[in-house]
N, C-alpha and C. Protein backbone atom coordinates (compact mmCIF):
# COMPACT_ATOMS: atom_id res chain seq x y z
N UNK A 1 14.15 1.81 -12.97
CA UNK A 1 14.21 2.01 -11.53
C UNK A 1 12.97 2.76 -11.04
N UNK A 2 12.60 3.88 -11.81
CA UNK A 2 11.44 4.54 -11.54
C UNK A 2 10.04 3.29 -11.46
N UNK A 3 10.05 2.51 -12.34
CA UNK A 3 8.74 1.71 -11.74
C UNK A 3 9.12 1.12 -10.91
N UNK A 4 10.03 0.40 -10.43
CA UNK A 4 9.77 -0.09 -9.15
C UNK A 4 9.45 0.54 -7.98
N UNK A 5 10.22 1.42 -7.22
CA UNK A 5 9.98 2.85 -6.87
C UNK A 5 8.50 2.97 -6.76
N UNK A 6 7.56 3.17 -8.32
CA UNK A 6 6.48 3.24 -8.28
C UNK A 6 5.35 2.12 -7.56
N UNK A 7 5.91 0.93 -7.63
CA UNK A 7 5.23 -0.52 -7.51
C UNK A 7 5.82 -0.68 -5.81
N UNK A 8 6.50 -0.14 -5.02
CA UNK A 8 6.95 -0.33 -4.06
C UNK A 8 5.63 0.80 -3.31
N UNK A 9 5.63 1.66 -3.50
CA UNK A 9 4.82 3.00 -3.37
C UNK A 9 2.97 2.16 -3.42
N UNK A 10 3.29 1.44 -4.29
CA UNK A 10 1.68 1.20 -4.69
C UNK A 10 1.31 0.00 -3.50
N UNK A 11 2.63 -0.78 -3.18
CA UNK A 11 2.51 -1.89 -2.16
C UNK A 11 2.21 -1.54 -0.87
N UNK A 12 3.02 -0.71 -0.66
CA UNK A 12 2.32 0.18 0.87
C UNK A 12 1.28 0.69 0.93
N UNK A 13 0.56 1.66 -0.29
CA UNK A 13 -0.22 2.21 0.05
C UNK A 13 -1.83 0.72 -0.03
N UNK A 14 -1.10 0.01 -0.55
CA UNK A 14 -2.28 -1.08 -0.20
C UNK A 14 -2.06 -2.05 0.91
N UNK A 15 -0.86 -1.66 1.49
CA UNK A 15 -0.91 -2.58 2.98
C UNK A 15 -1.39 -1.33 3.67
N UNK A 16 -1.38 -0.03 3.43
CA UNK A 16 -2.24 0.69 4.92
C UNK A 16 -3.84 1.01 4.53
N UNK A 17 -4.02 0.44 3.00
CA UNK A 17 -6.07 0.13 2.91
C UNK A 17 -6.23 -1.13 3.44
N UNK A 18 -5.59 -1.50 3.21
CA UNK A 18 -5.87 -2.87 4.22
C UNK A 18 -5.93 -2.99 5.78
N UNK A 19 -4.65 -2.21 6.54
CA UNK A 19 -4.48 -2.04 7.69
C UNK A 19 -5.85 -1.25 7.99
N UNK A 20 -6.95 -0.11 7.26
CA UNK A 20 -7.47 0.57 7.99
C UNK A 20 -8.76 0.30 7.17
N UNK A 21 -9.19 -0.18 6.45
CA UNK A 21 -10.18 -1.87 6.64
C UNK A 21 -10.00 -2.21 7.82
N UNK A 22 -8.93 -3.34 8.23
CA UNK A 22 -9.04 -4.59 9.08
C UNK A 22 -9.44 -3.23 11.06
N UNK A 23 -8.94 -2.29 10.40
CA UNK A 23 -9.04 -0.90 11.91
C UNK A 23 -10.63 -0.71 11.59
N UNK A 24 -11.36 -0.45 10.85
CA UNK A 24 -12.56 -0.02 10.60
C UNK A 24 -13.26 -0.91 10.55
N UNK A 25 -12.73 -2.65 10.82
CA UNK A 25 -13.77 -3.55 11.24
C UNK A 25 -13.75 -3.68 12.62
């Protein structure tokens, strides 16, 4: 349960580098 948790955590934090990329273009 703990990795998913972890892999859920890792998914967001790469939809808001993405979100602030696509903000910083």
């Amino acid at each position: 349960r703990a990795r998913e948790d972890t892999e859920k955590i890792d998914h967001g934090m790469k939809i808001k580098a993405a979100r602030l990329q696509h903000m910083a273009k």
